[in-house]
Protein backbone atom coordinates (compact mmCIF):
# COMPACT_ATOMS: atom_id res chain seq x y z
CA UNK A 1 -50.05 -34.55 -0.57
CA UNK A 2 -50.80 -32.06 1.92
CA UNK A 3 -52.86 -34.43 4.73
CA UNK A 4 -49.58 -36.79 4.11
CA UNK A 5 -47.11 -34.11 5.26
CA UNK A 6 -49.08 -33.37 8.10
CA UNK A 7 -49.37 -36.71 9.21
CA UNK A 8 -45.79 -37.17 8.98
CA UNK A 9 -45.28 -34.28 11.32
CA UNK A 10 -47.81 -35.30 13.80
CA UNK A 11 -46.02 -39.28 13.88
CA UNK A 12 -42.19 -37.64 14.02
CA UNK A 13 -43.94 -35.36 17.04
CA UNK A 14 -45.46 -38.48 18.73
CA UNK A 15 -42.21 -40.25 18.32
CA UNK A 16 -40.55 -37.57 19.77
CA UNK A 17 -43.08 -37.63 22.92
CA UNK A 18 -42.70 -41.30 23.46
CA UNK A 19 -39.18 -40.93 23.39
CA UNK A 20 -38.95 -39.08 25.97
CA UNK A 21 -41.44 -41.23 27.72
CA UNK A 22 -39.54 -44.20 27.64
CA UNK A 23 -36.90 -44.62 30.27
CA UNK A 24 -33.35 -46.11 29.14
CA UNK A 25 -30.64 -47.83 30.40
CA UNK A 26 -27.51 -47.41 28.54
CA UNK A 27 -24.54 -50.05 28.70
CA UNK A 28 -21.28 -48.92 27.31
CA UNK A 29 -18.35 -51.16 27.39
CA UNK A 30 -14.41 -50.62 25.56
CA UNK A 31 -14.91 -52.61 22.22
CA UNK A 32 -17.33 -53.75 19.76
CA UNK A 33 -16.81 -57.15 21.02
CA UNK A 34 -17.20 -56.68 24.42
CA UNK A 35 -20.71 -54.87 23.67
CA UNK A 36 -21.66 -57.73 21.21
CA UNK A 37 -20.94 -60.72 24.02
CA UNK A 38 -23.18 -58.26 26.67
CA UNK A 39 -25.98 -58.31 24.08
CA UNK A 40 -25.74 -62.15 23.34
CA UNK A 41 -26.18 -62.71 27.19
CA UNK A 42 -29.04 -60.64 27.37
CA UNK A 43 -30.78 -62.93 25.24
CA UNK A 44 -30.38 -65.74 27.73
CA UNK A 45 -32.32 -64.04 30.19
CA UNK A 46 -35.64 -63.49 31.16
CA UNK A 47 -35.24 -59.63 29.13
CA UNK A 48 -34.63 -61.34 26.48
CA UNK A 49 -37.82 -59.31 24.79
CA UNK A 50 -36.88 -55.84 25.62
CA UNK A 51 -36.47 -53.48 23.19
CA UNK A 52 -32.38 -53.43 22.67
CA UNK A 53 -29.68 -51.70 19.88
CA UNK A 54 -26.22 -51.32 19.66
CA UNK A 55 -24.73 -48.26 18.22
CA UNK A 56 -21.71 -48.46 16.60
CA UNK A 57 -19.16 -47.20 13.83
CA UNK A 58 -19.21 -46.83 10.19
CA UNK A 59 -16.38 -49.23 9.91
CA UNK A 60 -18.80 -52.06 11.63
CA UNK A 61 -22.43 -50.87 10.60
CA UNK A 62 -21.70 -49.77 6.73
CA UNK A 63 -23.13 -52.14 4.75
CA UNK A 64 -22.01 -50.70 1.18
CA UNK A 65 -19.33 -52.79 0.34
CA UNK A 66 -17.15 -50.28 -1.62
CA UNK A 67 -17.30 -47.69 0.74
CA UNK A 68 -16.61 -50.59 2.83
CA UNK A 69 -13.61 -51.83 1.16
CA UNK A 70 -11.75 -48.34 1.97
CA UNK A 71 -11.02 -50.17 5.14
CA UNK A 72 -10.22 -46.87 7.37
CA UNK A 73 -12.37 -45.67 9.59
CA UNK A 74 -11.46 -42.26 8.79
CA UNK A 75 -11.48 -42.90 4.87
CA UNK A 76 -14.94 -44.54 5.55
CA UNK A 77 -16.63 -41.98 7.43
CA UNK A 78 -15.39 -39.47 5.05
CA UNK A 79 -17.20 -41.38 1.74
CA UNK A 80 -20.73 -42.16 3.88
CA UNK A 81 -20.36 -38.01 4.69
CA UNK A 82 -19.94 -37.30 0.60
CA UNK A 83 -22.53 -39.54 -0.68
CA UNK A 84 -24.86 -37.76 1.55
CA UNK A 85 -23.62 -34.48 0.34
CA UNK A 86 -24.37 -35.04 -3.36
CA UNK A 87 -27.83 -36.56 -2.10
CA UNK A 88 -28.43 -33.57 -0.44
CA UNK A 89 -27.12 -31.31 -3.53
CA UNK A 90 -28.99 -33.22 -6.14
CA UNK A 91 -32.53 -32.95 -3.80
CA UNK A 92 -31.91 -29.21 -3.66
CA UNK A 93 -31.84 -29.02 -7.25
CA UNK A 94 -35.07 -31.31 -7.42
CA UNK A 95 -36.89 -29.44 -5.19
CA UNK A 96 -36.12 -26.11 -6.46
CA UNK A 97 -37.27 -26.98 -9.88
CA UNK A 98 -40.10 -28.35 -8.56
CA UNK A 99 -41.08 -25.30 -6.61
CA UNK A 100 -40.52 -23.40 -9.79
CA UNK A 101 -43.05 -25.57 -11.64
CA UNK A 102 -45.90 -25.46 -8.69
CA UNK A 103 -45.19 -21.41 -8.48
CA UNK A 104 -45.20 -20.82 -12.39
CA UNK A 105 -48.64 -23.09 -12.65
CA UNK A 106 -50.40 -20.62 -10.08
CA UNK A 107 -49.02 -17.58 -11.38
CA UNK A 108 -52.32 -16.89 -13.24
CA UNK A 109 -55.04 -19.00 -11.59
CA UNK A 110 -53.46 -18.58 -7.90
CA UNK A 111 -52.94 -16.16 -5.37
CA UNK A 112 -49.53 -15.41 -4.00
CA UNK A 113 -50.06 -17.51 -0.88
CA UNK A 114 -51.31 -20.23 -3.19
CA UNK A 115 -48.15 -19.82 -4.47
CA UNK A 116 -46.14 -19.65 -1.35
CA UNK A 117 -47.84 -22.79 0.12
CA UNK A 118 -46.52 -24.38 -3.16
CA UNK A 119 -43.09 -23.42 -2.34
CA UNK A 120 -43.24 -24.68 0.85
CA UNK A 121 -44.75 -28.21 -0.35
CA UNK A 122 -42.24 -28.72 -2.88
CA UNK A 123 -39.56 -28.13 -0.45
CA UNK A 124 -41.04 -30.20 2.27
CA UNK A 125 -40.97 -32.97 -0.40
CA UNK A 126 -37.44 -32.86 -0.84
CA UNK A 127 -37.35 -32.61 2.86
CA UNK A 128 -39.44 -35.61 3.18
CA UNK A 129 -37.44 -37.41 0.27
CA UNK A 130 -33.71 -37.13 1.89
CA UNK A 131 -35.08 -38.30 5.26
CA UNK A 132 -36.87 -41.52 3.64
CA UNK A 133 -33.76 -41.75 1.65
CA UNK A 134 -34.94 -41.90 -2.28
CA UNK A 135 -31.02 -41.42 -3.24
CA UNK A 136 -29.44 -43.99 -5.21
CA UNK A 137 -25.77 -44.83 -6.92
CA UNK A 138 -26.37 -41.57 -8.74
CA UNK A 139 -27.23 -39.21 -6.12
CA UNK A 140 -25.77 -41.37 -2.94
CA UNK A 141 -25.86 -44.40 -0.98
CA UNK A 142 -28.31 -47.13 -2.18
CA UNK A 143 -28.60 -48.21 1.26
CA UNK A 144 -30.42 -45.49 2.31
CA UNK A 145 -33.95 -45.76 0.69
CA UNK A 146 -37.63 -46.04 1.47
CA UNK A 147 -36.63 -49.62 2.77
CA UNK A 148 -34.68 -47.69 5.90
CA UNK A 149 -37.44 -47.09 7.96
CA UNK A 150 -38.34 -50.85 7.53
CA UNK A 151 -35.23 -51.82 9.01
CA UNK A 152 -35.79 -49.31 11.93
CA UNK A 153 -38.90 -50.91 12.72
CA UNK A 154 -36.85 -54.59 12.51
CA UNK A 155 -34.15 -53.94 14.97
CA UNK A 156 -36.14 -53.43 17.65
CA UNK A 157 -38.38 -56.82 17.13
CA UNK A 158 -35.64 -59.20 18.34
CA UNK A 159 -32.41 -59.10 20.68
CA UNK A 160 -29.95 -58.95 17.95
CA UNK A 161 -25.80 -58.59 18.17
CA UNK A 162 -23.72 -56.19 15.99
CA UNK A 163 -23.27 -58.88 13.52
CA UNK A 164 -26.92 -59.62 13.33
CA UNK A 165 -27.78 -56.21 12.33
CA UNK A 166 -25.24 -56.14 9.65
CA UNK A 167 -27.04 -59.81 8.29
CA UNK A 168 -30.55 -57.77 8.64
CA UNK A 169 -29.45 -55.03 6.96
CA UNK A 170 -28.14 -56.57 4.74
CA UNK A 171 -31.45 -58.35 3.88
CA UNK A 172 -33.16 -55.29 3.55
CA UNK A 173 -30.64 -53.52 1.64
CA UNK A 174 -30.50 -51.06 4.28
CA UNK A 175 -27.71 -49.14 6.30
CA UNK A 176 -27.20 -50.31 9.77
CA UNK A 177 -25.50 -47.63 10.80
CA UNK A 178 -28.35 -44.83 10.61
CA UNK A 179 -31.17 -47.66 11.01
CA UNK A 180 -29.81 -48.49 14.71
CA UNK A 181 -29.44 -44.73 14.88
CA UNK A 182 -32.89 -44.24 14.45
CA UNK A 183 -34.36 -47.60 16.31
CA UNK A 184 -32.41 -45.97 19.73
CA UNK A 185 -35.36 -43.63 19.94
CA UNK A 186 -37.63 -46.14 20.84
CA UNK A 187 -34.89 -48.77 22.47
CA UNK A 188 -35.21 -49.73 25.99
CA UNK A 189 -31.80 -50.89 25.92
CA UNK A 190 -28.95 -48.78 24.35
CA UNK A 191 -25.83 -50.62 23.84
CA UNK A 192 -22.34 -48.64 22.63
CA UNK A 193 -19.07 -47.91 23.18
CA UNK A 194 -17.26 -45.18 25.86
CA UNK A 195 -16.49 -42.89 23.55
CA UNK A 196 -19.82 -42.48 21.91
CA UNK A 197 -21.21 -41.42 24.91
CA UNK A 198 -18.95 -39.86 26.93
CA UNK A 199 -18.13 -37.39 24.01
CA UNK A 200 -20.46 -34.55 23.78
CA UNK A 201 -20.45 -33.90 19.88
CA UNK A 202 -20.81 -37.65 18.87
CA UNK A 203 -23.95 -38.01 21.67
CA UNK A 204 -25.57 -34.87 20.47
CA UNK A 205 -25.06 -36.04 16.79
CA UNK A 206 -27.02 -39.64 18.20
CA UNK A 207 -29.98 -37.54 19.65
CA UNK A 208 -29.13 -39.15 22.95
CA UNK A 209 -30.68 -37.64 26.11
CA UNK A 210 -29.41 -38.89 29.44
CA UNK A 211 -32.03 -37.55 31.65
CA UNK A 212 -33.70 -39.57 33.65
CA UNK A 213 -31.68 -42.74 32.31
CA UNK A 214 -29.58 -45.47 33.63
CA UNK A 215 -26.22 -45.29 32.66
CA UNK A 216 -24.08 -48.81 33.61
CA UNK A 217 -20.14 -48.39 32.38
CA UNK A 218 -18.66 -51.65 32.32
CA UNK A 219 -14.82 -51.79 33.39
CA UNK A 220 -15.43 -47.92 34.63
CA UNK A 221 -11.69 -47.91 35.95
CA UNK A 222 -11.04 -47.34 32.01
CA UNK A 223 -13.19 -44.00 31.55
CA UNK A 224 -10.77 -41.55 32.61
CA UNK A 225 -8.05 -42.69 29.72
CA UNK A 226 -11.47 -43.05 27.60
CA UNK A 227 -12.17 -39.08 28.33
CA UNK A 228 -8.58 -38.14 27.73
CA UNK A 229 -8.01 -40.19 24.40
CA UNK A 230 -11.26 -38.52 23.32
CA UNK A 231 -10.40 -35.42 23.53
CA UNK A 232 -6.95 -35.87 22.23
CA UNK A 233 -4.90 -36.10 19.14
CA UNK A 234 -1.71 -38.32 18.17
CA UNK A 235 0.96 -36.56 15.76
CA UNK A 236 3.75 -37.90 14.80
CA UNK A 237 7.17 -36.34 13.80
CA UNK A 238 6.66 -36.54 10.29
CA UNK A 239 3.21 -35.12 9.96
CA UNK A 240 4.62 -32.25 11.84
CA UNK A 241 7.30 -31.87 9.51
CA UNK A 242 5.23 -32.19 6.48
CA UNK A 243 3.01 -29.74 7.99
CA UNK A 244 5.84 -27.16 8.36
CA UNK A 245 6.75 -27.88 4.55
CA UNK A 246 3.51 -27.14 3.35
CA UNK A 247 3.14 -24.17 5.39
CA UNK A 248 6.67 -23.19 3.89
CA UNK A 249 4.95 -23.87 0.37
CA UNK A 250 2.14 -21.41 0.64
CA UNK A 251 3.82 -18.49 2.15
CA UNK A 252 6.50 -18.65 -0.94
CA UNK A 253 4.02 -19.03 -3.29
CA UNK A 254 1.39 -16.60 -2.02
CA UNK A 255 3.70 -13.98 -0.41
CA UNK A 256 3.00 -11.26 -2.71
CA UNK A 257 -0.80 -11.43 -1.77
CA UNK A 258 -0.38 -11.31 1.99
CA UNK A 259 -0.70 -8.50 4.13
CA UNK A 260 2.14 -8.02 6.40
CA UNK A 261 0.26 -9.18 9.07
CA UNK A 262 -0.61 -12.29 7.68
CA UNK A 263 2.88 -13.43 6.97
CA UNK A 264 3.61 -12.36 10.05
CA UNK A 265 1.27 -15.15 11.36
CA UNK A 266 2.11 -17.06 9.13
CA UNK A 267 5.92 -17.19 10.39
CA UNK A 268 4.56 -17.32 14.03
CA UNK A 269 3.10 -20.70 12.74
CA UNK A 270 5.82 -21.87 11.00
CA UNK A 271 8.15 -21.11 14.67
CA UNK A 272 5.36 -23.06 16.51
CA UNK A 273 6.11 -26.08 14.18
CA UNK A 274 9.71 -25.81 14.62
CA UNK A 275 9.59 -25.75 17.83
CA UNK A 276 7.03 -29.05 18.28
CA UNK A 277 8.99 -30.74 15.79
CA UNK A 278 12.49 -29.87 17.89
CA UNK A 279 10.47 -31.26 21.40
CA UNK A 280 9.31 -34.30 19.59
CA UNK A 281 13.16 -35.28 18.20
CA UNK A 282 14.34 -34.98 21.64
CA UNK A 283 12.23 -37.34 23.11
């Protein structure tokens, strides 16, 4: 119980240390492809046993097949997000029964930091559950179970493409998305596209750390349309329009409600949409 949690901090603090030890190179290349050719040439050479991953997306790395099957990227990301969520409701729930139970039992033969340290174990549990990933088709993905850390350990024991992650996960019944994820901590070799590394939010979200790392861009005459796609949007004519509809919707229907300044900003919106809409028919 307790000497477990503890030594489950001290190994996620040790990890952390080496991590930091361990200097990286990172490769980043355009396309999936591109990344998975660099990695099957590294295996030809004399690194052939360094310590290498390849981060990717959802829509390459998800190995549930009917989250899978939803074929967009967005559509995908978006389910592998919500199974987590009712994971992460349904362990709340757990753990605040449990800490009920542990608090009630030491409500007579306890002291209230007997009961406190209860609390704090049950909740740690749940803590410790989510990360080892007990959820299953009721709670959320399968894929992410006790197995997961397995698979971590795995990745990094062989030189292995995209595809041959997806086949180990597979095995395992793992996800190779947030196993790969987790194996990059110890990698020597980090292989992944432009735009997960060049974009602040999705590196943070990795737990990347550039300092004192090697950072090779392949094709680097392609990273400043990388940095600008990025950090840019595509809309269309119609999603504009359908946008200015919907606006139109809620202002008739909740009009009484507003305050005057809100419909006011409300019409300053609406403007703004006419106006995009009016530039994008003239081009």
């Amino acid at each position: 119980g307790e000497y477990e949690l503890e030594d489950e901090e001290l190994l996620e603090e040790d990890t952390k240390k080496l991590n930091a030890a361990i200097p990286k190179v990172f490769y980043c290349s355009r396309t999936h492809s591109q990344l998975a050719q660099f990695v099957r040439e590294v295996r030809k050479t004399a690194f052939k046993d360094t310590r290498v991953v390849s981060l990717g997306s959802r829509k390459i790395f998800c190995t549930n097949s009917s989250v899978k099957a939803l074929g967009q990227e967005a559509r995908i990301n978006d389910a592998c997000l919500d199974l987590q969520q009712k994971a992460r409701k349904k362990l709340t729930v757990q753990a605040g029964a449990l800490a009920g139970a542990l608090a009630g039992a030491e409500v007579e033969a306890g002291t209230a930091a007997d009961r406190v340290a209860a609390t704090v174990a049950a909740k740690k549990g749940a803590a410790r559950a989510w990360e080892g990933g007990t959820q299953g088709p009721s709670g959320g993905c399968p894929h992410l179970g006790p197995h997961q850390r397995f698979f971590s350990d795995r990745v990094l024991s062989k030189v292995m493409d995209m595809e041959d992650l997806v086949d180990e996960a597979k095995k395992h019944e793992s996800c190779a998305y947030y196993g790969t994820r987790e194996a990059a901590k110890l990698a020597e070799l980090v292989v992944m596209p432009y735009t997960s590394l060049l974009h602040k939010k999705t590196r943070d979200s990795l737990g990347l750390d550039l300092r004192g790392s090697v950072v090779i861009l392949d094709e680097a005459h392609n990273i400043i349309e990388t940095v600008s796609n990025v950090h840019s949007a595509q809309v269309t004519g119609q999603q504009v329009k359908q946008a200015g509809e919907a606006v139109g919707q809620y202002l008739d229907k909740y009009r009484s409600r507003l305050r005057g300044k809100n419909i006011l900003y409300i019409k300053q919106l609406q403007h703004l949409l006419r106006a995009i809409l009016r530039f994008l028919e003239r081009r």
